[in-house]
C-alpha atoms as a PDB file:
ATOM      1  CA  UNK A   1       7.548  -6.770 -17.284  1.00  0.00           C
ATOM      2  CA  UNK A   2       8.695  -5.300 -14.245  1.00  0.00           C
ATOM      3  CA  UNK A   3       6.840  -2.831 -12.276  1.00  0.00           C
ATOM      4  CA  UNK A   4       7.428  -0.241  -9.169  1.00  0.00           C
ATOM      5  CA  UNK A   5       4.091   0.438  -7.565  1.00  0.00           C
ATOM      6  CA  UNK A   6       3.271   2.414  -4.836  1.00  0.00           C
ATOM      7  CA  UNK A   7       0.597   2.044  -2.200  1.00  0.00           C
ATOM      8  CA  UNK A   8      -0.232   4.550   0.935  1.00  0.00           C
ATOM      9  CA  UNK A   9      -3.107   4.019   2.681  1.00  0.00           C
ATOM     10  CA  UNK A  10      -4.253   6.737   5.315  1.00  0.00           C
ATOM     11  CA  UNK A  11      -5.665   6.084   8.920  1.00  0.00           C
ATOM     12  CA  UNK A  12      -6.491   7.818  12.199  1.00  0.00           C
ATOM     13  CA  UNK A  13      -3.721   7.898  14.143  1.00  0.00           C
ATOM     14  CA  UNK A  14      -0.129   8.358  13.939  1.00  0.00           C
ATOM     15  CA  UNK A  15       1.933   5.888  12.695  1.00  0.00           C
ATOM     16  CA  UNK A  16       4.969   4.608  14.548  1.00  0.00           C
ATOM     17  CA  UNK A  17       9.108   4.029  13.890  1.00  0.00           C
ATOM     18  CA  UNK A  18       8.461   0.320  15.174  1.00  0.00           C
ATOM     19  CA  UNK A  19       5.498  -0.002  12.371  1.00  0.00           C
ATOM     20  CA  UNK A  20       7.367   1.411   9.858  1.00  0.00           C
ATOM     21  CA  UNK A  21      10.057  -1.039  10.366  1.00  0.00           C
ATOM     22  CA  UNK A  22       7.882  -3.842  10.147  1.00  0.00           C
ATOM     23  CA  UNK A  23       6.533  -2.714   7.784  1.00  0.00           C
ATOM     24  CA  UNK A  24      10.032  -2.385   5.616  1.00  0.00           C
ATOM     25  CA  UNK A  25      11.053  -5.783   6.539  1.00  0.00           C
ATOM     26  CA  UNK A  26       7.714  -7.235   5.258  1.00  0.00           C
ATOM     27  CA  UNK A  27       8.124  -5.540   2.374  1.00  0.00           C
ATOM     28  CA  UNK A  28      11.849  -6.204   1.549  1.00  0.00           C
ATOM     29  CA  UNK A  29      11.647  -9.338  -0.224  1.00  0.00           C
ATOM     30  CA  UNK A  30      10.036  -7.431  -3.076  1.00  0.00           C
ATOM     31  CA  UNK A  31      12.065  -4.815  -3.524  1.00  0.00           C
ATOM     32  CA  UNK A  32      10.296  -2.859  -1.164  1.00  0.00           C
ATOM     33  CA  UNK A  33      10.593   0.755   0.717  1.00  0.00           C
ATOM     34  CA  UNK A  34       8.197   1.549   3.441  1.00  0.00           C
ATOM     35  CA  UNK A  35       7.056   5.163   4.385  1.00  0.00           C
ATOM     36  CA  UNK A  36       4.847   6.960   7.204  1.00  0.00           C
ATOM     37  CA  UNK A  37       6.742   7.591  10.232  1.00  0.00           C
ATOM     38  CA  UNK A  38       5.224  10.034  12.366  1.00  0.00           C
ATOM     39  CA  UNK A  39       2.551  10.486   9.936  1.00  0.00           C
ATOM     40  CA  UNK A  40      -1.715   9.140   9.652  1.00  0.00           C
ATOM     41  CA  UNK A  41      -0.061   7.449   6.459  1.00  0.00           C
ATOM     42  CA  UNK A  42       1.692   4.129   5.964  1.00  0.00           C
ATOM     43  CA  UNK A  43       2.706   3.190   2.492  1.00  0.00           C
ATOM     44  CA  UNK A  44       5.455   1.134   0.228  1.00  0.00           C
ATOM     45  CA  UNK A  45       7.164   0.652  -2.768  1.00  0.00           C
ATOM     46  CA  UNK A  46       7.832  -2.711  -4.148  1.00  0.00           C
ATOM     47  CA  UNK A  47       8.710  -4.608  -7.334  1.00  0.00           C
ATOM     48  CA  UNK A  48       6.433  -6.747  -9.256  1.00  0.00           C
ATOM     49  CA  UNK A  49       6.058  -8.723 -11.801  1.00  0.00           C
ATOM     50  CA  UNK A  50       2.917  -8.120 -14.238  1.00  0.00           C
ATOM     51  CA  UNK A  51       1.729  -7.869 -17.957  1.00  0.00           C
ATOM     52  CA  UNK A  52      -0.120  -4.706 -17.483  1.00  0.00           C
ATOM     53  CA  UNK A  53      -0.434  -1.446 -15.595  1.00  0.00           C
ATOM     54  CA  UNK A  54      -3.920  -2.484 -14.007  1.00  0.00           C
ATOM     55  CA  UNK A  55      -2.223  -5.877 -13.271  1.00  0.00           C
ATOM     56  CA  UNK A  56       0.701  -4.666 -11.790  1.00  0.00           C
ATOM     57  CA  UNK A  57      -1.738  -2.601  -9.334  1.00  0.00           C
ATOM     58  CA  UNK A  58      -3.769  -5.332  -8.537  1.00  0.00           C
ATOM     59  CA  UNK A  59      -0.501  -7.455  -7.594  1.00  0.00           C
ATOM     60  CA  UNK A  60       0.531  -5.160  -5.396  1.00  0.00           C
ATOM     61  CA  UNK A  61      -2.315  -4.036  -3.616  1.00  0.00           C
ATOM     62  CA  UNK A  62      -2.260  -7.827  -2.572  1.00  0.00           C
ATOM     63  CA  UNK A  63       1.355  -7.649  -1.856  1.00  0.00           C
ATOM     64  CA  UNK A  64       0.901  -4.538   0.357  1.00  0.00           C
ATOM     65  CA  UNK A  65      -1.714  -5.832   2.178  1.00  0.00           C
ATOM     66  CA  UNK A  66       0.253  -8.564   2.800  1.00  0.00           C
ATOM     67  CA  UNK A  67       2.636  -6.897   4.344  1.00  0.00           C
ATOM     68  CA  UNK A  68       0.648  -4.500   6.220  1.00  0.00           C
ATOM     69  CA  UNK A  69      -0.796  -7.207   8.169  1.00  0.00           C
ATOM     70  CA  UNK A  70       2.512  -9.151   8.293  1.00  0.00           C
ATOM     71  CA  UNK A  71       3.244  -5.425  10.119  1.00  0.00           C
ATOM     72  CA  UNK A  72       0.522  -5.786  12.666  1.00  0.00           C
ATOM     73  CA  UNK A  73      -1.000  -2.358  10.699  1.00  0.00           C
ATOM     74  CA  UNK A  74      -4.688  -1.692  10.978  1.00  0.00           C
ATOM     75  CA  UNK A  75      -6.300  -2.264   7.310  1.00  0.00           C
ATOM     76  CA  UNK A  76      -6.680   1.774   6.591  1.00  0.00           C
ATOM     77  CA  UNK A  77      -8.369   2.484   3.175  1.00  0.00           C
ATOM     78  CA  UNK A  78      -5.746   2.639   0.169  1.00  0.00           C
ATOM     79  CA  UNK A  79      -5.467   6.580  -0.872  1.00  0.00           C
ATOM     80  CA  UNK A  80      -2.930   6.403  -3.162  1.00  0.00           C
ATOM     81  CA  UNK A  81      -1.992   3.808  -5.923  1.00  0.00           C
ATOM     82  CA  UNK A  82       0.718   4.124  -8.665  1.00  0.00           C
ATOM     83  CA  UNK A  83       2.940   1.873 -10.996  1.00  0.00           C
ATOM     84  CA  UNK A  84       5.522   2.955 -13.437  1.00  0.00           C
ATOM     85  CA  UNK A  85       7.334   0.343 -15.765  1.00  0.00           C
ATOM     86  CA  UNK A  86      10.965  -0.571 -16.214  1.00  0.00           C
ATOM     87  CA  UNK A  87      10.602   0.856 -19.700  1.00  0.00           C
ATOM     88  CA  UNK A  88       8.586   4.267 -18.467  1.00  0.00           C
ATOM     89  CA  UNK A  89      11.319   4.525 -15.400  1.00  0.00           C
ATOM     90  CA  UNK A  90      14.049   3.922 -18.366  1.00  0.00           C
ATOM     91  CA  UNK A  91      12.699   7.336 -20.836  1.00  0.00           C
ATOM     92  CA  UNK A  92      12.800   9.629 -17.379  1.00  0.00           C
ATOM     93  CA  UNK A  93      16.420   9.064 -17.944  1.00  0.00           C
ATOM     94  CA  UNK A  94      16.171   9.980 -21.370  1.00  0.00           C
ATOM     95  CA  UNK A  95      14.449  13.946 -21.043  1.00  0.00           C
ATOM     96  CA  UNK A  96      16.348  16.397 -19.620  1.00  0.00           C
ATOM     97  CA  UNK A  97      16.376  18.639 -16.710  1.00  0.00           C
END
């Protein structure tokens, strides 16, 4: 199944346009948005592949990671984690207003 996490991970300084483009790019080839310009935050959405919610984290923890360093980002601590699946994304469109 087919999952959108999202990662942010928050530091102690101000994160940069050039960073936040490197990070997008490293992140790209899963789907990926990055976020955190001008902000002590740096974070990203991407696409994975996984059987289960925890799994789905796991993956891309490792995939953001990844990419952070990929970025040249400093390794801040992750303070924000989320996945939704195709299927959950799918009923949103579903409820109404």
């Amino acid at each position: 199944m087919r999952w959108s996490v999202s990662v942010v991970a928050e530091g102690d300084r101000v994160v940069t346009r050039e960073e936040v483009v490197e990070l997008a790019d490293a992140v790209a080839g899963h789907g990926g948005i990055a976020s955190g310009l001008g902000t002590p935050r740096y974070g990203a959405q991407l696409v994975v592949e996984a059987g289960s919610r925890d799994d789905a984290l796991t993956r891309g923890r490792e995939l953001f990671a990844g990419a952070a360093e990929k970025a040249g980002l400093p390794a801040w601590p992750v303070v924000h984690e989320d996945a939704v699946s195709e299927d959950e994304d799918d009923e949103g469109w579903d409820r109404p207003a």
